[in-house]
PDB file of N, CA and C in Angstrom:
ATOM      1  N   UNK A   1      47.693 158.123-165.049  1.00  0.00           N
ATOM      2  CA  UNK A   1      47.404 156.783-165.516  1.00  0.00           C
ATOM      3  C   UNK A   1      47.297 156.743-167.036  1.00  0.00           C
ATOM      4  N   UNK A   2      46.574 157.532-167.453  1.00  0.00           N
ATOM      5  CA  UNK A   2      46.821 157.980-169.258  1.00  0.00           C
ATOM      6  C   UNK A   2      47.995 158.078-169.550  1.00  0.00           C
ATOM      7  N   UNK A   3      48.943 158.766-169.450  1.00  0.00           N
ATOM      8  CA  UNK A   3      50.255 158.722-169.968  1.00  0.00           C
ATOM      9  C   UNK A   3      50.848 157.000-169.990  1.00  0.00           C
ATOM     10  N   UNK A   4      50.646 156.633-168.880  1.00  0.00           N
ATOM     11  CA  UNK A   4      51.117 155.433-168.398  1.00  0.00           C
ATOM     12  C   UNK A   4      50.623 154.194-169.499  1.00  0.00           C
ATOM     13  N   UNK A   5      49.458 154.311-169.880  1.00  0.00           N
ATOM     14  CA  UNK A   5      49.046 153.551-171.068  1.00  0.00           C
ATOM     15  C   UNK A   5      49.203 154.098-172.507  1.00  0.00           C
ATOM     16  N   UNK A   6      49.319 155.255-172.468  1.00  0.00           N
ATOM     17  CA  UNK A   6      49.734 155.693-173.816  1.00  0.00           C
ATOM     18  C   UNK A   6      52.029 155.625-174.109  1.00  0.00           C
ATOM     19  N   UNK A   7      52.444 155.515-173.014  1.00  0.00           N
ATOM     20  CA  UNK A   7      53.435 154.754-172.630  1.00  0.00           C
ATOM     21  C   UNK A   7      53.937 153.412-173.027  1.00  0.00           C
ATOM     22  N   UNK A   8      52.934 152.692-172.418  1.00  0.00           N
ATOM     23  CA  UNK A   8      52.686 151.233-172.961  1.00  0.00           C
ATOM     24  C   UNK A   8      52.537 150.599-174.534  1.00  0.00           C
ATOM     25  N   UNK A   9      51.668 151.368-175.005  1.00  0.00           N
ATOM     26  CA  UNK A   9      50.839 151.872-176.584  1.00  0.00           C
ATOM     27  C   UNK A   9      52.464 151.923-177.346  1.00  0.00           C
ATOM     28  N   UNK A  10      53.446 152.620-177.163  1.00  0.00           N
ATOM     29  CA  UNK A  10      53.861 153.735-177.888  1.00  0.00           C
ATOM     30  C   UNK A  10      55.498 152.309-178.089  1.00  0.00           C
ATOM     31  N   UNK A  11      55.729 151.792-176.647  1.00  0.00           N
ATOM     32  CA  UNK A  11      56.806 151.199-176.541  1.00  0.00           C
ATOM     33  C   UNK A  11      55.817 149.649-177.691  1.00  0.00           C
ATOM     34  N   UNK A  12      54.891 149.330-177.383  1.00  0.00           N
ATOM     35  CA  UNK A  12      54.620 148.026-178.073  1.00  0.00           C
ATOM     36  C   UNK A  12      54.334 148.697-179.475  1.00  0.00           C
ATOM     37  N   UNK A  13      54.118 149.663-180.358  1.00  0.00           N
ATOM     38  CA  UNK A  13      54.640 149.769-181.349  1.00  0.00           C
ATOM     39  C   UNK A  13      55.722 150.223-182.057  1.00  0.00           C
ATOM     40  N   UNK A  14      56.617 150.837-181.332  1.00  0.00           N
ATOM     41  CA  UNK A  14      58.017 150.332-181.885  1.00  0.00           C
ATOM     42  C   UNK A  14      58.345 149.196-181.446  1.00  0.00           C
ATOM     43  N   UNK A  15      58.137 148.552-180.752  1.00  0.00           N
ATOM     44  CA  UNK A  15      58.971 146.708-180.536  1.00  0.00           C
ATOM     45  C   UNK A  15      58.357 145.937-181.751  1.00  0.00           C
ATOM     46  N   UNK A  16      56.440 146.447-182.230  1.00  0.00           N
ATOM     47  CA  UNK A  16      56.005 145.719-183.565  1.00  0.00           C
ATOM     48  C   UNK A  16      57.225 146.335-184.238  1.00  0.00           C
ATOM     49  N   UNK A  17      57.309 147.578-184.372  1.00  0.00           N
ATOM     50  CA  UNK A  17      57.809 148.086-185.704  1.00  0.00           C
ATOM     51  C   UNK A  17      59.067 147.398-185.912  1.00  0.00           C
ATOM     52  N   UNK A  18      59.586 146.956-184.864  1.00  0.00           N
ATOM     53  CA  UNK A  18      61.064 146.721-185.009  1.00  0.00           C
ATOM     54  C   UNK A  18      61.425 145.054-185.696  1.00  0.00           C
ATOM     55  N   UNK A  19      60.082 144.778-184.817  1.00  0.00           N
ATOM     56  CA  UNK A  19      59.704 143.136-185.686  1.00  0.00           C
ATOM     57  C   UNK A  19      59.303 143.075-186.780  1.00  0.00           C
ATOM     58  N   UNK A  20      58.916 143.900-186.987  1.00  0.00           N
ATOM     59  CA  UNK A  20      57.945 144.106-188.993  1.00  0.00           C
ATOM     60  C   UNK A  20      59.461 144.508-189.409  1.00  0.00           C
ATOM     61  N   UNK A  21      60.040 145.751-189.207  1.00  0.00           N
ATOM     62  CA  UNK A  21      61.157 145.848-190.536  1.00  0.00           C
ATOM     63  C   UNK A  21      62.614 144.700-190.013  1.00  0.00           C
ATOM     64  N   UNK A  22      62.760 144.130-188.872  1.00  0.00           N
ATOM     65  CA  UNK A  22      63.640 143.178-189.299  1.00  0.00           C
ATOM     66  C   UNK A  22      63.164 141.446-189.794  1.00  0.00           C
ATOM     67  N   UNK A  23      61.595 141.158-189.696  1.00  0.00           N
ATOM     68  CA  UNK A  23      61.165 140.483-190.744  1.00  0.00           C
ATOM     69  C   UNK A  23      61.225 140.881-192.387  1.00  0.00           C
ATOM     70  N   UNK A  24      61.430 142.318-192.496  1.00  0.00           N
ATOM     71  CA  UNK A  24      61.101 142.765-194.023  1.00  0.00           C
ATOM     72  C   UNK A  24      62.563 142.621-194.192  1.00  0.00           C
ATOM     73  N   UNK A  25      63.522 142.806-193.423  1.00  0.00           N
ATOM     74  CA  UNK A  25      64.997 142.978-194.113  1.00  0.00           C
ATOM     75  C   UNK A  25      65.210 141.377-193.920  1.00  0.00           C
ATOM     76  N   UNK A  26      64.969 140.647-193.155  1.00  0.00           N
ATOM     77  CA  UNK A  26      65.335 139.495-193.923  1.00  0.00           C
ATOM     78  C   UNK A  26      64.465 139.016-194.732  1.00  0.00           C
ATOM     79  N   UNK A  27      63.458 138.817-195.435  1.00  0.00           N
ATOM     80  CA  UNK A  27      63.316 138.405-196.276  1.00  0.00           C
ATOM     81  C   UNK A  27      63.589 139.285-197.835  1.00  0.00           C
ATOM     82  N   UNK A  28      64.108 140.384-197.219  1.00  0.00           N
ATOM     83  CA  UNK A  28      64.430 141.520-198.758  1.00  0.00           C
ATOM     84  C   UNK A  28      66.223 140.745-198.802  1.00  0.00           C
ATOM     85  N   UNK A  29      66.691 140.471-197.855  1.00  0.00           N
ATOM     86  CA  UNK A  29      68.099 140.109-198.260  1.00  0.00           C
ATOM     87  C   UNK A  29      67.952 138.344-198.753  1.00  0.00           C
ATOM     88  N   UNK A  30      66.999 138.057-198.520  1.00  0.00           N
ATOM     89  CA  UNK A  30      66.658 136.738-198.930  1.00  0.00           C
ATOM     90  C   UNK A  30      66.226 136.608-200.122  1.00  0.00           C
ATOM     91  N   UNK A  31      65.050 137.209-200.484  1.00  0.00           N
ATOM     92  CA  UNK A  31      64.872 137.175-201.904  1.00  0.00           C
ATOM     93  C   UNK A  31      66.263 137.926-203.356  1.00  0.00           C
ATOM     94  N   UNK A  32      67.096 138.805-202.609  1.00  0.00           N
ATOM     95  CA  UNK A  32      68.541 139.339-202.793  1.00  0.00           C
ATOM     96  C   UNK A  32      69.167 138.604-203.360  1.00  0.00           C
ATOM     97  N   UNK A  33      69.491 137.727-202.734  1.00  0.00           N
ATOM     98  CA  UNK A  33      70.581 136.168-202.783  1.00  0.00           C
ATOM     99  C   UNK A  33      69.600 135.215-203.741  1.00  0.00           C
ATOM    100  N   UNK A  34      68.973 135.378-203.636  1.00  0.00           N
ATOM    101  CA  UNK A  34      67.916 134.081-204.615  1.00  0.00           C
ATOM    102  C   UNK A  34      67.936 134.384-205.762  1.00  0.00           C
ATOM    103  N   UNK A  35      67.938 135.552-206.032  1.00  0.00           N
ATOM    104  CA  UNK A  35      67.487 136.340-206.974  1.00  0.00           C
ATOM    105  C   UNK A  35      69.469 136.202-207.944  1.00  0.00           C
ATOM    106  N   UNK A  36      70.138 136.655-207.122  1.00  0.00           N
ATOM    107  CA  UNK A  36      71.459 136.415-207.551  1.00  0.00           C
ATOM    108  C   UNK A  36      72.099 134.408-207.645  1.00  0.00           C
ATOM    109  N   UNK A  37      71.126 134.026-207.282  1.00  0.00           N
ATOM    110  CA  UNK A  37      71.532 132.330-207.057  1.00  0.00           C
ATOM    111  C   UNK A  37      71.503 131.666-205.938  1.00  0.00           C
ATOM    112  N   UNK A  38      71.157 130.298-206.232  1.00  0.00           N
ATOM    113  CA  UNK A  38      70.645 129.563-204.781  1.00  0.00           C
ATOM    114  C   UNK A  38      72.064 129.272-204.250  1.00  0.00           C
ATOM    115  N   UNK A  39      73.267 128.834-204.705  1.00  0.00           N
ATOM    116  CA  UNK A  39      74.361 128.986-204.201  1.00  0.00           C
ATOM    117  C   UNK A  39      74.877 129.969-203.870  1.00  0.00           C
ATOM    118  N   UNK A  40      74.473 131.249-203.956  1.00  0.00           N
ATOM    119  CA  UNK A  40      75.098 132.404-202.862  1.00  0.00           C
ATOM    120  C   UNK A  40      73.860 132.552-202.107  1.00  0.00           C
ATOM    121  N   UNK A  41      72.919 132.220-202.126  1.00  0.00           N
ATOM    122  CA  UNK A  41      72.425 132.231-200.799  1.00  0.00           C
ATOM    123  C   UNK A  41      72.400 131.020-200.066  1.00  0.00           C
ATOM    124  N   UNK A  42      72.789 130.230-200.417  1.00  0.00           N
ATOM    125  CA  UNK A  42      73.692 128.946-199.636  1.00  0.00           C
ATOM    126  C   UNK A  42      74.486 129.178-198.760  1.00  0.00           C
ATOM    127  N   UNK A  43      75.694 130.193-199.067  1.00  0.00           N
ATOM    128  CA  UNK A  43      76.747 129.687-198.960  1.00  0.00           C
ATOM    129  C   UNK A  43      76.706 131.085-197.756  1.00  0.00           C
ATOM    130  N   UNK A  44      75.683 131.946-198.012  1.00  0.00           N
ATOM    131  CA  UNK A  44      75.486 133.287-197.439  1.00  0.00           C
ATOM    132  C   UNK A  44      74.614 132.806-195.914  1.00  0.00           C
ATOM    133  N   UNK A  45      73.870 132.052-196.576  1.00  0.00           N
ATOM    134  CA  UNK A  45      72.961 131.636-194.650  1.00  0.00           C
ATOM    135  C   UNK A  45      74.014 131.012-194.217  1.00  0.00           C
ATOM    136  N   UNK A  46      74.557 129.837-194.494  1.00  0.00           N
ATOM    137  CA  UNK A  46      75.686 128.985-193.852  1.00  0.00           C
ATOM    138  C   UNK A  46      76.668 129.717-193.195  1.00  0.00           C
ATOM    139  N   UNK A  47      77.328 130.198-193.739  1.00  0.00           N
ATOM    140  CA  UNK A  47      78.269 130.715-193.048  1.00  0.00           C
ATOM    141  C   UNK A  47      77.709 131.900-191.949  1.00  0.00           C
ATOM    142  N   UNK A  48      76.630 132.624-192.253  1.00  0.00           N
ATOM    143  CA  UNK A  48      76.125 133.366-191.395  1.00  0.00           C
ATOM    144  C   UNK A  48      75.713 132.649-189.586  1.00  0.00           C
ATOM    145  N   UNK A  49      75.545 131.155-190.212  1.00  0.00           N
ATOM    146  CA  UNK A  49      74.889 130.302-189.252  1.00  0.00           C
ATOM    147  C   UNK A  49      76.121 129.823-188.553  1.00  0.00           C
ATOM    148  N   UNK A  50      77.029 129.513-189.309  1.00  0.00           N
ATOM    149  CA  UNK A  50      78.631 128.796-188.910  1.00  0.00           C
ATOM    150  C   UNK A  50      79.417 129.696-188.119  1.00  0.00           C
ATOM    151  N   UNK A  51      79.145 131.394-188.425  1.00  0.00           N
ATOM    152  CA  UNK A  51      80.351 131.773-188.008  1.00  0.00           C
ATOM    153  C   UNK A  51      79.740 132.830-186.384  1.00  0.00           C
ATOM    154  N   UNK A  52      78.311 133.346-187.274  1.00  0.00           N
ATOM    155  CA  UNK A  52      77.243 134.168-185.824  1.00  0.00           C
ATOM    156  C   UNK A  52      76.425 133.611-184.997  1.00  0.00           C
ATOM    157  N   UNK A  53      76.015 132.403-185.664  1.00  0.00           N
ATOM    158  CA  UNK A  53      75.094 131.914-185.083  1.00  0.00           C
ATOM    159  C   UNK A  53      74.117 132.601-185.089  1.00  0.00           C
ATOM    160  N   UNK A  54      73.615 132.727-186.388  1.00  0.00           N
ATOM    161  CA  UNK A  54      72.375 134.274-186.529  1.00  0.00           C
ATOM    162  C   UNK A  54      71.817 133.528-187.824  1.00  0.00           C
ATOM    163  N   UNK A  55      70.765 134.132-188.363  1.00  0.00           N
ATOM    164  CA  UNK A  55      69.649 134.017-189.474  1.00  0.00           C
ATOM    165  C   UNK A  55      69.843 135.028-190.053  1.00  0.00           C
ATOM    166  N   UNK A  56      69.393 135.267-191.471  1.00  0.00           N
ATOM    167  CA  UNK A  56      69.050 136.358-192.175  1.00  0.00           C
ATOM    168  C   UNK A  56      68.916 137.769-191.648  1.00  0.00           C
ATOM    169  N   UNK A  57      67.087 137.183-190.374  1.00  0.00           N
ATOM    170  CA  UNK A  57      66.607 138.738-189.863  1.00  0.00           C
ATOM    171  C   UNK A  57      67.233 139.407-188.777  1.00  0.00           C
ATOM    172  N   UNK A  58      68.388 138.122-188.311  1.00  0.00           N
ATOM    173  CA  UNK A  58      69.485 139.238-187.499  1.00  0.00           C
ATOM    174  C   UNK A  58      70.550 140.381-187.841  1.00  0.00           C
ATOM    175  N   UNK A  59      70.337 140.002-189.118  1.00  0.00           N
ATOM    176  CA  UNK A  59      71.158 141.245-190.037  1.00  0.00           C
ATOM    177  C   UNK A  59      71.020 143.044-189.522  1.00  0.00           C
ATOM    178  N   UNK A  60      69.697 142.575-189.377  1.00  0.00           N
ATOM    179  CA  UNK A  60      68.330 144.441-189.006  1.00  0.00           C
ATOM    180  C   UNK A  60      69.308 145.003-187.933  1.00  0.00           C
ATOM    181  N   UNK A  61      69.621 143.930-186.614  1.00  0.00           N
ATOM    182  CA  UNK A  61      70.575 144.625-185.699  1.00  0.00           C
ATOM    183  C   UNK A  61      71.745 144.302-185.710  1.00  0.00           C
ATOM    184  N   UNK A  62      72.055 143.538-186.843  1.00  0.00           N
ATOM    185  CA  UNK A  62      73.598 143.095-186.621  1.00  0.00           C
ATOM    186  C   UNK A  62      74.476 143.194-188.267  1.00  0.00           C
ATOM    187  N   UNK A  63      73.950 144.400-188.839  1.00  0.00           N
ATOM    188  CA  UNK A  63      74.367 144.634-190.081  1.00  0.00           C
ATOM    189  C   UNK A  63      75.934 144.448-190.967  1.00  0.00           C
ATOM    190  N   UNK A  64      76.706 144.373-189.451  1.00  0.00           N
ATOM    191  CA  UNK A  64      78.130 143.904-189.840  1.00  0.00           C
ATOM    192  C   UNK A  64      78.038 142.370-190.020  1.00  0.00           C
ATOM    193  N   UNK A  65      77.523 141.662-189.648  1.00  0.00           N
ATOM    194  CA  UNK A  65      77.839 140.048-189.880  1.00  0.00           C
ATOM    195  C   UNK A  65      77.499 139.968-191.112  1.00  0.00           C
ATOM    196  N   UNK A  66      76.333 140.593-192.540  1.00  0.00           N
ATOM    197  CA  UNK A  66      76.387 140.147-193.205  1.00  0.00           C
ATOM    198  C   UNK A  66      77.153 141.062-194.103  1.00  0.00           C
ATOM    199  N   UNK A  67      77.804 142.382-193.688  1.00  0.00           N
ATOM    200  CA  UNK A  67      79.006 143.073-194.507  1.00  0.00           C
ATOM    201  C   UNK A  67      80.073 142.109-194.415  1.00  0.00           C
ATOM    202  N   UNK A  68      80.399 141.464-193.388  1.00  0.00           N
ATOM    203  CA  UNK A  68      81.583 140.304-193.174  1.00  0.00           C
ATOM    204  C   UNK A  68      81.596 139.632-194.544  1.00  0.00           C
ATOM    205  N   UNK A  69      80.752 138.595-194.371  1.00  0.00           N
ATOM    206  CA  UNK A  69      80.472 137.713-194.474  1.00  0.00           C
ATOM    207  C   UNK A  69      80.417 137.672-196.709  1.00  0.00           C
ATOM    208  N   UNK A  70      79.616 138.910-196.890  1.00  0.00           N
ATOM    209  CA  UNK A  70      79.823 139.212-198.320  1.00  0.00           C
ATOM    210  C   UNK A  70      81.530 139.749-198.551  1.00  0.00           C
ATOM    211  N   UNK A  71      82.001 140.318-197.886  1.00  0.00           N
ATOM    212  CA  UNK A  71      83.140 140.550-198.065  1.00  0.00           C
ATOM    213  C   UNK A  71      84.205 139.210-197.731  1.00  0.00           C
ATOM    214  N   UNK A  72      84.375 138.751-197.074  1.00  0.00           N
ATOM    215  CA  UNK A  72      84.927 137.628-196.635  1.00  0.00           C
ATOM    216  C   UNK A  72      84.715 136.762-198.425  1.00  0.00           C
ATOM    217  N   UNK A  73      83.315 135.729-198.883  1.00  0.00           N
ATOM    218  CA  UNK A  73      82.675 135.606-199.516  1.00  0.00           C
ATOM    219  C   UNK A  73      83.111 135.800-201.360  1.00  0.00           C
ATOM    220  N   UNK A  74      82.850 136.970-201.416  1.00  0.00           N
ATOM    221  CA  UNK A  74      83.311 137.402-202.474  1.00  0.00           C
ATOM    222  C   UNK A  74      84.021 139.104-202.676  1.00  0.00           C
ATOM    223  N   UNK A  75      84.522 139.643-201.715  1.00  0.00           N
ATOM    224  CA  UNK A  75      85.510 140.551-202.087  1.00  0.00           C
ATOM    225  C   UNK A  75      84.644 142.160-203.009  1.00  0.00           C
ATOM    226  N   UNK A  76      85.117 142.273-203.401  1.00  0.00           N
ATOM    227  CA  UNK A  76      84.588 143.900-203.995  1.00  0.00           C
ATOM    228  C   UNK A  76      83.701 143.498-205.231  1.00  0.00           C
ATOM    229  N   UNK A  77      83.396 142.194-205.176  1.00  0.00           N
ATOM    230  CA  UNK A  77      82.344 141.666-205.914  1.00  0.00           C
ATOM    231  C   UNK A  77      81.120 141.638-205.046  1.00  0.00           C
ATOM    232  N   UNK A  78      81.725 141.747-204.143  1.00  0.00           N
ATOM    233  CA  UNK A  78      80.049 141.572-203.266  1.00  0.00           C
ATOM    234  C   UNK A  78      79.505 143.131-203.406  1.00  0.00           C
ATOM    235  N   UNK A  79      80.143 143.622-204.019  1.00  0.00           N
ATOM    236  CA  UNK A  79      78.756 145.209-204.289  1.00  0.00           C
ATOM    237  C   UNK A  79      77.324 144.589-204.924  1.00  0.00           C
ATOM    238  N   UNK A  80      77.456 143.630-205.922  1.00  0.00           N
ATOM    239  CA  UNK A  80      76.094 143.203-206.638  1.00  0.00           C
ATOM    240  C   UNK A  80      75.295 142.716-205.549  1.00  0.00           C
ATOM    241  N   UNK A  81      75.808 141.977-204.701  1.00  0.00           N
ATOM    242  CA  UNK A  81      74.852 141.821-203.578  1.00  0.00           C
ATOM    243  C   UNK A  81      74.051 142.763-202.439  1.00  0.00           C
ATOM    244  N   UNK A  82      75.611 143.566-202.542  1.00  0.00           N
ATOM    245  CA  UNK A  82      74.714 144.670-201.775  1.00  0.00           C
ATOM    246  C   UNK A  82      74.026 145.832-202.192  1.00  0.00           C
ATOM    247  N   UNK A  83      73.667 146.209-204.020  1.00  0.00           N
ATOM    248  CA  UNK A  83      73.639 146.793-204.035  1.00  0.00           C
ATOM    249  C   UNK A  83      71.815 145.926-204.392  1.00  0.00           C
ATOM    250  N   UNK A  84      72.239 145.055-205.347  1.00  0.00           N
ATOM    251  CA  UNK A  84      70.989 144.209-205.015  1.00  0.00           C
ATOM    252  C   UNK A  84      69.785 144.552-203.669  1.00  0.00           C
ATOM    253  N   UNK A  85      70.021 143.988-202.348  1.00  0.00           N
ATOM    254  CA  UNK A  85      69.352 144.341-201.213  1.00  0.00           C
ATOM    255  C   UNK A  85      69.012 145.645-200.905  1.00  0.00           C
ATOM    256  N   UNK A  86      70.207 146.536-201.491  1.00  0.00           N
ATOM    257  CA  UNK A  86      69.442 148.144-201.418  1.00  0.00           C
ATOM    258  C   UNK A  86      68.566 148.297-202.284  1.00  0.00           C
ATOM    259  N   UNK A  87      68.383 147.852-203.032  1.00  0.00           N
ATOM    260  CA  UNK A  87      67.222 148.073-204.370  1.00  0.00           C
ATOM    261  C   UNK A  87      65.666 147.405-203.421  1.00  0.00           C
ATOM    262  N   UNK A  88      66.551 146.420-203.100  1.00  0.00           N
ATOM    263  CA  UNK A  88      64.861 145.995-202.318  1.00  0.00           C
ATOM    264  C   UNK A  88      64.691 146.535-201.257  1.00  0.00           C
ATOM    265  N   UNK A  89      65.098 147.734-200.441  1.00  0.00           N
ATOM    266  CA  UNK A  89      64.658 148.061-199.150  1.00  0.00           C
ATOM    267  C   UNK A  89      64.790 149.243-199.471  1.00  0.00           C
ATOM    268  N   UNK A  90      65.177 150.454-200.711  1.00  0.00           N
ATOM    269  CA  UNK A  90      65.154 151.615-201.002  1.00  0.00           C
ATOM    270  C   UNK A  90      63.841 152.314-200.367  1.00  0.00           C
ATOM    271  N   UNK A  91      62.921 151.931-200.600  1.00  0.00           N
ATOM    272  CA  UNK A  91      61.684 152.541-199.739  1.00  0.00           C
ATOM    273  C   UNK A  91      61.709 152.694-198.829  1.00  0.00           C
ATOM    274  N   UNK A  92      62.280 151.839-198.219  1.00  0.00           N
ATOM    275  CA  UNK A  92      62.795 151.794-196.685  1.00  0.00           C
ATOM    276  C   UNK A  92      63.548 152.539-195.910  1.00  0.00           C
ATOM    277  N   UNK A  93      64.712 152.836-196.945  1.00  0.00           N
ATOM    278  CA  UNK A  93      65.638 153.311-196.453  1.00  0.00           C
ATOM    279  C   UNK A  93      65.942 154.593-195.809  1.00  0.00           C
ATOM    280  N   UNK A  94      64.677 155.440-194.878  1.00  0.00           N
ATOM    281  CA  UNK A  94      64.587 156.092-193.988  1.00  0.00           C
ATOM    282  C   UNK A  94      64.555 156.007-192.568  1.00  0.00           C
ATOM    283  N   UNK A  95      64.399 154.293-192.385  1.00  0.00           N
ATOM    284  CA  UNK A  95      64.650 153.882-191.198  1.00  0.00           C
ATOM    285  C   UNK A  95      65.666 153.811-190.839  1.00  0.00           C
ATOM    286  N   UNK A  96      65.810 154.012-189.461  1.00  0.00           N
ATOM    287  CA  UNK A  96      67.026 154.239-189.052  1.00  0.00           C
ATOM    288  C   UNK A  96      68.075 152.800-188.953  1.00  0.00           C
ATOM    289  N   UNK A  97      67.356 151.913-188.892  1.00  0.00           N
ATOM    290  CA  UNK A  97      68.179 150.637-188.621  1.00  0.00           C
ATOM    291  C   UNK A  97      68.525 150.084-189.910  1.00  0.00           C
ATOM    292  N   UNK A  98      67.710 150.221-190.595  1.00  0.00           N
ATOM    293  CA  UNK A  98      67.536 150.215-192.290  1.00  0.00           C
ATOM    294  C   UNK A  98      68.265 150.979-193.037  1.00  0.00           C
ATOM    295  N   UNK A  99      68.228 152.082-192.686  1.00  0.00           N
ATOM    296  CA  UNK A  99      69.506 152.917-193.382  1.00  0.00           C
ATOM    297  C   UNK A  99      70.775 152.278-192.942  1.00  0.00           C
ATOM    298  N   UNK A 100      71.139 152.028-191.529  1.00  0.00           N
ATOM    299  CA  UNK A 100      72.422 151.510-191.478  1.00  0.00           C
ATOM    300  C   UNK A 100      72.820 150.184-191.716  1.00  0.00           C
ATOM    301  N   UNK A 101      72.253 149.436-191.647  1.00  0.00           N
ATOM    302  CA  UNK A 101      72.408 148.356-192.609  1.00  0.00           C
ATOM    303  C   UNK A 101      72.645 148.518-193.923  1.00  0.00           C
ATOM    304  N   UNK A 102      71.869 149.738-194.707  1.00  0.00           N
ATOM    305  CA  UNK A 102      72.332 149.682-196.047  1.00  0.00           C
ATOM    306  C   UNK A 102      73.826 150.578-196.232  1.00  0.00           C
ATOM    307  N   UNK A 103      74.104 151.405-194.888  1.00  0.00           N
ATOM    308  CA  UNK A 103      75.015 152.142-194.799  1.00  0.00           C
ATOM    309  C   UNK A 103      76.232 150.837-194.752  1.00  0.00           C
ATOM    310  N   UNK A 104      76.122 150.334-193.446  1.00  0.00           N
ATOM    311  CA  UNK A 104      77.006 149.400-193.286  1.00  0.00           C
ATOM    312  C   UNK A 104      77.895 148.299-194.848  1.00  0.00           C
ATOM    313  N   UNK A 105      76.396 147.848-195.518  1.00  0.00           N
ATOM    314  CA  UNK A 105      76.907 146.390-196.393  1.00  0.00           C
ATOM    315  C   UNK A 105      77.587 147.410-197.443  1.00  0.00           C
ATOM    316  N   UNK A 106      77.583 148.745-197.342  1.00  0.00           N
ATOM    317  CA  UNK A 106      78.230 149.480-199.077  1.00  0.00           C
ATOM    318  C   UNK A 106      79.545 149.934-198.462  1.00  0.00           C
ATOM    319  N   UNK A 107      79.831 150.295-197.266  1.00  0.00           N
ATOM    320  CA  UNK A 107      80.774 150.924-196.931  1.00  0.00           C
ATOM    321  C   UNK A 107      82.079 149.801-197.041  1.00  0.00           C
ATOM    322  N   UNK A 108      82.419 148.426-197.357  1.00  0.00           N
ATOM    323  CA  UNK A 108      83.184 148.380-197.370  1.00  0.00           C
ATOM    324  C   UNK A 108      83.497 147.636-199.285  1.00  0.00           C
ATOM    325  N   UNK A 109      82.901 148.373-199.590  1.00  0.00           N
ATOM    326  CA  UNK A 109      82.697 147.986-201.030  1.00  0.00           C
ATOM    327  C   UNK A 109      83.449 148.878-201.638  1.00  0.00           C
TER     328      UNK A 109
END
């Protein structure tokens, strides 16, 4: 019965954890885009919304929609963006979902 609740324990903090860092990656790719201009982060939720039907913090598991989407966007110019968002999640960037997201938005840069 101990295992069984320390079981329980173990799965509800990675499901927090997973909610804490894909709240932190969207608002680190949010403040990203702001930070670079309210029209690329305009034009960056919109189309994210137009084409995935996703938000910002779906990025955490869906790290290709916003490699698309900067690439699509602006082309081998979109490194400032992505290199931008790695600057804000560098601390981070030992997580595993977190690393590939930052793996993902550089690789086609």
């Amino acid at each position: 019965m101990t295992s069984l609740v320390v079981l329980k324990n173990e799965n509800y903090l990675v499901q927090r954890n997973d909610s804490l860092n894909k709240t932190l990656v969207g608002m680190s790719i949010e403040k990203s885009l702001l930070e670079i201009g309210k029209e690329t982060y305009d034009k960056v939720v919109h189309d994210l919304y137009a084409i995935y039907h996703s938000y910002l913090p779906d990025c955490y598991e869906h790290p290709e929609y916003l490699s698309n989407i900067l690439v699509k966007l602006y082309g081998n110019t979109g490194k400032s963006v992505a290199d931008s968002i790695k600057k804000q999640l560098e601390e981070f960037s030992d997580h595993g979902r977190i690393a590939e997201l930052l793996k993902v938005i550089h690789k086609s840069r």
